[in-house]
Protein backbone atom coordinates (compact mmCIF):
# COMPACT_ATOMS: atom_id res chain seq x y z
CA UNK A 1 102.99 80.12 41.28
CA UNK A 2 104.29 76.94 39.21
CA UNK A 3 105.56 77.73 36.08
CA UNK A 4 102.43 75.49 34.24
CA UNK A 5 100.03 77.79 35.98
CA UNK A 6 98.26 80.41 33.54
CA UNK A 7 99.52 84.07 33.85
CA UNK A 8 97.16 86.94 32.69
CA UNK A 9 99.76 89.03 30.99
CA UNK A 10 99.27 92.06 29.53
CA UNK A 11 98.72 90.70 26.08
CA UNK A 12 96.52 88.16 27.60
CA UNK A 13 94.76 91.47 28.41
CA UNK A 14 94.68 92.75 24.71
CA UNK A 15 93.70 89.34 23.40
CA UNK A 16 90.42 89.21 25.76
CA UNK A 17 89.83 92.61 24.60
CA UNK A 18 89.71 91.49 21.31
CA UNK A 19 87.45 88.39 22.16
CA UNK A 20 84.93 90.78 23.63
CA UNK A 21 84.55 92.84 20.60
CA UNK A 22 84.40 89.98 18.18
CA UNK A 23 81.61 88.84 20.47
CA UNK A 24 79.58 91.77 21.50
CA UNK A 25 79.51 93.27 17.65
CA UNK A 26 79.42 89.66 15.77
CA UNK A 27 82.53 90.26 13.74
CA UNK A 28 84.95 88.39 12.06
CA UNK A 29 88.54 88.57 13.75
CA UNK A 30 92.00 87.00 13.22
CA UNK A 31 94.81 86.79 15.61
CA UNK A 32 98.46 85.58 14.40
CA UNK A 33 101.55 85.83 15.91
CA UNK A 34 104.57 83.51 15.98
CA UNK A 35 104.60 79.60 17.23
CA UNK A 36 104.59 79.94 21.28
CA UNK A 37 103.74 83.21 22.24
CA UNK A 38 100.52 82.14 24.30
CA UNK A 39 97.81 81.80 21.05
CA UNK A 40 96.00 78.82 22.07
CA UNK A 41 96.79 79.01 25.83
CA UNK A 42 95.16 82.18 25.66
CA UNK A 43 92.27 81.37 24.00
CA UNK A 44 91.78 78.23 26.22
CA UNK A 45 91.47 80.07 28.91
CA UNK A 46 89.62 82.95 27.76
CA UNK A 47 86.52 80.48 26.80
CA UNK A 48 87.54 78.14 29.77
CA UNK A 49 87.77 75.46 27.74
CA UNK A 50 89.74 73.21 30.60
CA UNK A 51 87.13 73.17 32.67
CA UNK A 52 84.35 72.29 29.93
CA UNK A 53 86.32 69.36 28.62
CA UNK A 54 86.19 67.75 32.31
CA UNK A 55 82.34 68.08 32.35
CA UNK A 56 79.92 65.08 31.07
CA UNK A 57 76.93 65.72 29.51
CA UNK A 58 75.46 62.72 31.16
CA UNK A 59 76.72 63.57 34.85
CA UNK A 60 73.55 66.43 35.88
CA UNK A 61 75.69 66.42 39.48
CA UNK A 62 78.62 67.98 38.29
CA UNK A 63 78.79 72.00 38.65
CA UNK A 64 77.52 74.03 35.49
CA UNK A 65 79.80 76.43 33.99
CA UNK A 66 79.24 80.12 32.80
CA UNK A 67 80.84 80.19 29.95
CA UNK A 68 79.40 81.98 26.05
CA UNK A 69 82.37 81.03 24.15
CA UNK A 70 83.63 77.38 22.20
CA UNK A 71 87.24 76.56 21.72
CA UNK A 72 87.98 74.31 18.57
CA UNK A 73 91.30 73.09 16.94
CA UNK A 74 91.22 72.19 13.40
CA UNK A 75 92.21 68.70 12.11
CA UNK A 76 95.09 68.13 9.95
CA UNK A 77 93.03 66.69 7.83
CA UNK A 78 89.39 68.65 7.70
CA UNK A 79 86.28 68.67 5.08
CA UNK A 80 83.29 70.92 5.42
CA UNK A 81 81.00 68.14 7.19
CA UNK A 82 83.54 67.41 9.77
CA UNK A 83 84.16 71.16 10.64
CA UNK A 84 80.50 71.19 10.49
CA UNK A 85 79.91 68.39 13.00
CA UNK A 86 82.81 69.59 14.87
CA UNK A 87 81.46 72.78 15.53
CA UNK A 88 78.10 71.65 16.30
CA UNK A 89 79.38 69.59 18.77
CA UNK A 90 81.59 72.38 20.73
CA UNK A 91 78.42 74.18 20.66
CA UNK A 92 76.05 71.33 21.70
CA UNK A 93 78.31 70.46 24.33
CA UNK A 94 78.15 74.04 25.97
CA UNK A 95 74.69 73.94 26.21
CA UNK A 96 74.60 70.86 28.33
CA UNK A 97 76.92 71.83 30.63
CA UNK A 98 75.73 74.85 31.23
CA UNK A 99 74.99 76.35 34.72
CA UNK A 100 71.07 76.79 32.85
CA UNK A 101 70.82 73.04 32.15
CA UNK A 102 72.26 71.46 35.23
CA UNK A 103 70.10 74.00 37.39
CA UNK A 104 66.93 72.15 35.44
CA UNK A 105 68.44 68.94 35.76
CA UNK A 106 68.63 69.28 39.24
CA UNK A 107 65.29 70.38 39.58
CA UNK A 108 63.63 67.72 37.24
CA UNK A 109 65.76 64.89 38.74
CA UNK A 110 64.35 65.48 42.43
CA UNK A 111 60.44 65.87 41.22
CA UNK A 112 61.52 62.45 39.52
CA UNK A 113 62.62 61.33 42.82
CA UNK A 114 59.74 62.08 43.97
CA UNK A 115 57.11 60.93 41.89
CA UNK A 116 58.37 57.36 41.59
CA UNK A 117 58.61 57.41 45.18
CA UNK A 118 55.10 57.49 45.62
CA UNK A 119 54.64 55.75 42.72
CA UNK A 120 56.50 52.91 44.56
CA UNK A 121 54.36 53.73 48.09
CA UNK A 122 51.42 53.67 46.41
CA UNK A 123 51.90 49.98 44.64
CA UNK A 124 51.07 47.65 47.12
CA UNK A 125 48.36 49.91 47.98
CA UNK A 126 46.59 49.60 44.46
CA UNK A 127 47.23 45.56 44.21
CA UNK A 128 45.03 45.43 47.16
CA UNK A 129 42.06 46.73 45.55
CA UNK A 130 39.88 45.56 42.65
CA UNK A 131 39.42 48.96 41.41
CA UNK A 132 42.94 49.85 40.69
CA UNK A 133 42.34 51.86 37.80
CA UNK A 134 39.62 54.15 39.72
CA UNK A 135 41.87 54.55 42.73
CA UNK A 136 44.96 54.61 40.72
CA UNK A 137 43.71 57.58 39.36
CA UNK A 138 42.43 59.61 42.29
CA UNK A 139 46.36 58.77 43.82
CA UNK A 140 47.68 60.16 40.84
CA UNK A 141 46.09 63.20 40.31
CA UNK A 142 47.51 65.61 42.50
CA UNK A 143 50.86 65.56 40.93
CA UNK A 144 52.45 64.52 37.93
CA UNK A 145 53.87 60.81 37.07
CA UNK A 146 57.13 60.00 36.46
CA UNK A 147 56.26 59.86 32.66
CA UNK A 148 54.57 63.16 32.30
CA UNK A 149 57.32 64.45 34.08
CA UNK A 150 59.48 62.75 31.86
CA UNK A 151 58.19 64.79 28.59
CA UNK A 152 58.46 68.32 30.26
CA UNK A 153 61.90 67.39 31.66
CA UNK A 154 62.66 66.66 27.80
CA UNK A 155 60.69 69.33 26.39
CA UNK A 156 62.40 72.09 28.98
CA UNK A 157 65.97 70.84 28.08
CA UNK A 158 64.81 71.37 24.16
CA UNK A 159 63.69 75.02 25.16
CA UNK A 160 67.23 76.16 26.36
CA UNK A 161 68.92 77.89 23.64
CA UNK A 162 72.10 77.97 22.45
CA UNK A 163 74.42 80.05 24.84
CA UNK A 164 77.18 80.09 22.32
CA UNK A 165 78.13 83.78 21.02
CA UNK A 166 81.52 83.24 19.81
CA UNK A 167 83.63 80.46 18.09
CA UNK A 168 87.02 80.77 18.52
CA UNK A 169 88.95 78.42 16.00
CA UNK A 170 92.68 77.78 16.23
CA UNK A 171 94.92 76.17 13.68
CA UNK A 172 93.19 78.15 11.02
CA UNK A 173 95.84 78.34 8.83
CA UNK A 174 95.07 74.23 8.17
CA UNK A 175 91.59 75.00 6.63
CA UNK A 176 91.01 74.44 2.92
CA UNK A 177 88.91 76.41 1.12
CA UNK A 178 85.86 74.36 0.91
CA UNK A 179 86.48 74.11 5.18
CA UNK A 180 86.76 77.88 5.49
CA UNK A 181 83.85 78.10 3.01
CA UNK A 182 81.77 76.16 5.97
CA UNK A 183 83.31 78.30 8.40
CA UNK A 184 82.05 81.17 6.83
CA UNK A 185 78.15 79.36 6.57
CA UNK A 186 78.36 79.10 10.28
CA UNK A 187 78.96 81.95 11.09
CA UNK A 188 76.82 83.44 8.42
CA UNK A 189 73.68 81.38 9.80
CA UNK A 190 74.12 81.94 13.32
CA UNK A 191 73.89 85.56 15.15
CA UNK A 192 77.90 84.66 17.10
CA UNK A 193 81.62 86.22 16.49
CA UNK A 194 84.19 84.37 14.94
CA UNK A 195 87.35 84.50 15.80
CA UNK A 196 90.47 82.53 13.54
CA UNK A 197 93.85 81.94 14.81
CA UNK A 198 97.11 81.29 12.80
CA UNK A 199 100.27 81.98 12.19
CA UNK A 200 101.48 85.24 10.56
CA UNK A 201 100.65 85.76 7.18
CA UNK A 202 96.99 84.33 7.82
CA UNK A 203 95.77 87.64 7.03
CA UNK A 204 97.51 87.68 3.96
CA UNK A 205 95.56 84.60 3.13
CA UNK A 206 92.39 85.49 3.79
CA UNK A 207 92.75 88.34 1.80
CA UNK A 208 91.96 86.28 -1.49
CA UNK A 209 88.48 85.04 -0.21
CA UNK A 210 86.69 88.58 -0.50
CA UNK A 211 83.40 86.98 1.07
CA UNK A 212 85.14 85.93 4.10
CA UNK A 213 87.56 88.42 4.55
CA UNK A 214 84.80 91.13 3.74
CA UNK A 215 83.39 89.84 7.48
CA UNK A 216 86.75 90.47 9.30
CA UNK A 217 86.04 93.44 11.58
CA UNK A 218 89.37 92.97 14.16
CA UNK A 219 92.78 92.20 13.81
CA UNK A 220 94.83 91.41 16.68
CA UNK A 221 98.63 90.40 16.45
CA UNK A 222 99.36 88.24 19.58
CA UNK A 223 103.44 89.61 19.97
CA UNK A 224 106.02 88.03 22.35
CA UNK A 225 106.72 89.95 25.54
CA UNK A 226 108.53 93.34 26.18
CA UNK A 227 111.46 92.82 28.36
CA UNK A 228 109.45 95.02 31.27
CA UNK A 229 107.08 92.34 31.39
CA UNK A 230 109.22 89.45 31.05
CA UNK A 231 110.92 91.13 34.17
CA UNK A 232 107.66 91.58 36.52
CA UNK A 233 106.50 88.29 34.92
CA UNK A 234 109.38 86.41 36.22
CA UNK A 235 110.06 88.32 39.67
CA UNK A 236 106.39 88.17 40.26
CA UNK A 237 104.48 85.16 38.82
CA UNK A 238 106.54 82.94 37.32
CA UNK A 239 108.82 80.64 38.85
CA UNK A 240 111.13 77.23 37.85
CA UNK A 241 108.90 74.09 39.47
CA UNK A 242 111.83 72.94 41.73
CA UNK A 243 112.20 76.30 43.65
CA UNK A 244 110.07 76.54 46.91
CA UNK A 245 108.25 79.72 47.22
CA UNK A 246 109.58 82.43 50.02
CA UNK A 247 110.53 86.09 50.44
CA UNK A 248 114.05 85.70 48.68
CA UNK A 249 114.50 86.08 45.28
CA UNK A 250 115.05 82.70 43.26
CA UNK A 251 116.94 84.02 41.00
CA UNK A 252 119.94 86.97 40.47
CA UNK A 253 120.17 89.81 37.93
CA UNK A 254 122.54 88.22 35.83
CA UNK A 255 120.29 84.71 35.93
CA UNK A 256 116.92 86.66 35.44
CA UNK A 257 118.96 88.43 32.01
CA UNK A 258 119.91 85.35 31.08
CA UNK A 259 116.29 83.85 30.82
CA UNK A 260 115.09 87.10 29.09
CA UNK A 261 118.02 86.52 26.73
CA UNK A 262 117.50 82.60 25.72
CA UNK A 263 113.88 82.84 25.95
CA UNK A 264 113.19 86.33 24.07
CA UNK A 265 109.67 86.52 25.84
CA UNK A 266 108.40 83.41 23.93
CA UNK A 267 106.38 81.38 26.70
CA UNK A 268 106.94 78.20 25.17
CA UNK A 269 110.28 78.15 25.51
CA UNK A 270 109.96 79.44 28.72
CA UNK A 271 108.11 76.79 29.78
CA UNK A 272 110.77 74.47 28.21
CA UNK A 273 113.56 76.33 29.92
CA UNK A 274 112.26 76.10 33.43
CA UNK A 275 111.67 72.25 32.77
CA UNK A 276 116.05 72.35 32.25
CA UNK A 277 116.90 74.64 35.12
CA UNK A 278 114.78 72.38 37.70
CA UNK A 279 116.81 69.38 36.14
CA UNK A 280 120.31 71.47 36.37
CA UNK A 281 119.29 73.00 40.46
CA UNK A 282 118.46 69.26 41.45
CA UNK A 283 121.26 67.27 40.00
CA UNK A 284 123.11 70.00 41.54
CA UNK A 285 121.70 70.67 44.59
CA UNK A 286 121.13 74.36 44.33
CA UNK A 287 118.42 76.53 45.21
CA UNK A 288 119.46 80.03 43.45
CA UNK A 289 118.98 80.42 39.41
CA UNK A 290 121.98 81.98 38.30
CA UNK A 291 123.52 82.43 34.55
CA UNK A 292 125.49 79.64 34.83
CA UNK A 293 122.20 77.67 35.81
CA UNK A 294 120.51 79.00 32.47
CA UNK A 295 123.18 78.40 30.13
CA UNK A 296 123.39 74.94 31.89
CA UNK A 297 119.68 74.83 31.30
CA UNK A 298 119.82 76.14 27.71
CA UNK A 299 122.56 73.39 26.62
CA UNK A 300 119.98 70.52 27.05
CA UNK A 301 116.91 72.53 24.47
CA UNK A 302 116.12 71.04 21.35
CA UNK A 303 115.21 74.67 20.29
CA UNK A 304 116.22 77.87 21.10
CA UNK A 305 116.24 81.84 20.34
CA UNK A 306 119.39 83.45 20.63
């Protein structure tokens, strides 16, 4: 598995845990936990936010997507309309690629097809007779025309509801108060879970809004991993980009403790790590991570936990 591929770690595990109870009892919840432990990977993937993003409202032949949850990053700079707008539009967007919309798109598109096909047939048909209207009439009435199929196709795609039940926003910690304020109204008017994400001390925050914080009904702490995981993460899942996969082990004891030891279970940096040690095993033409590899590796990071 390449090293940019998503692994469903056991705090993954905890974290969707704590989506599903945010959702299913319409609470309030806030997850922290330090820069690069997984936060906004994990809730990308949890709402499948990837695979929204590369759907077009406009496009009824792409695929719908099952999906109940909206994935939104707040601005650097934010006011209550545009978190407003913002959020409306996450939401808006889910409902119109949703596996319920394209299914009616597809169906309304091919009585469409239909009806101004023999519309078209029955054209030169009607031109050829001097009571058109009378004739035009009798063709016409055994199934709808394209334009009265044109106001149920709109006023089915009004009928589907929203099918967002939680809002997951991330870069909480940048919301003023007025913006939180309107974070608060939305969730307040609409029957969903919220869910904030931040950095530590986010809780703290919130803490002086009593309205707001009166809402939260889960806190999760998103930690890095335990060395146990980092080990079956690493033996099992992950692997640098520039080893080939096979039955031997890519990497020895000593260069596995080393990883664990630069990286501290923060994927970020392991992500940044693994970028190095394919660098070091090419230049080099090796094919074994060893200690010397990772300290190579860990020479050329900007950043680094020791």
């Amino acid at each position: 598995m390449p090293a940019t591929s998503f692994v469903e770690t056991r705090e993954y595990r905890k974290f969707a845990e704590f989506c599903e109870d945010c959702r299913r009892y319409r609470y309030i919840g806030l997850c922290y936990g330090p820069p690069g432990v997984g936060k906004t990977l994990s809730a990308r993937h949890y709402t499948k936010w990837k695979k929204l993003e590369s759907r077009r409202r406009s496009d009824s032949r792409q695929k719908g997507v099952d999906a109940h949850s909206v994935f939104h990053t707040v601005p650097v700079s934010n006011s209550p309309r545009q978190i407003e707008l913002d959020l409306m539009n996450a939401r808006e967007h889910l409902r119109y690629v949703s596996s319920a919309m394209r299914k009616l798109e597809k169906e309304m598109d091919r009585k469409l097809e239909k009806a101004r096909q023999q519309e078209k047939e029955s054209r030169p048909q009607l031109d050829e007779n001097r009571d058109w209207l009378e004739r035009s009439e009798s063709i016409f009435s055994a199934q709808p025309t394209v334009g009265q199929l044109t106001v149920e196709r709109s006023r089915r795609i009004d009928a589907i509801k929203d099918p967002t039940r939680l809002i997951i926003v991330d870069e909480a910690d940048r919301l003023r108060i007025n913006s939180m304020e309107q974070v608060r109204s939305v969730f307040d008017q609409g029957d969903i879970g919220l869910i904030l994400i931040g950095m530590p001390g986010l809780e703290k925050r919130l803490a002086r809004y009593p309205q707001l914080y009166s809402r939260v009904g889960f806190v999760h702490e998103f930690r890095t991993l335990q060395k146990t995981e980092i080990v079956e993460l690493l033996t099992r899942d992950w692997r640098p980009r520039g080893i080939p996969c096979s039955s031997e082990p890519w990497a020895d004891d000593e260069g596995i403790a080393a990883i664990i030891r630069v990286t501290g279970g923060n994927f970020r940096l392991l992500d940044r790590l693994f970028g190095q040690i394919e660098r070091v095993l090419k230049i080099n033409k090796l094919d074994k991570v060893t200690s010397e590899v990772v300290d190579a590796a860990r020479e050329s990071l900007v950043i680094g936990v020791e």
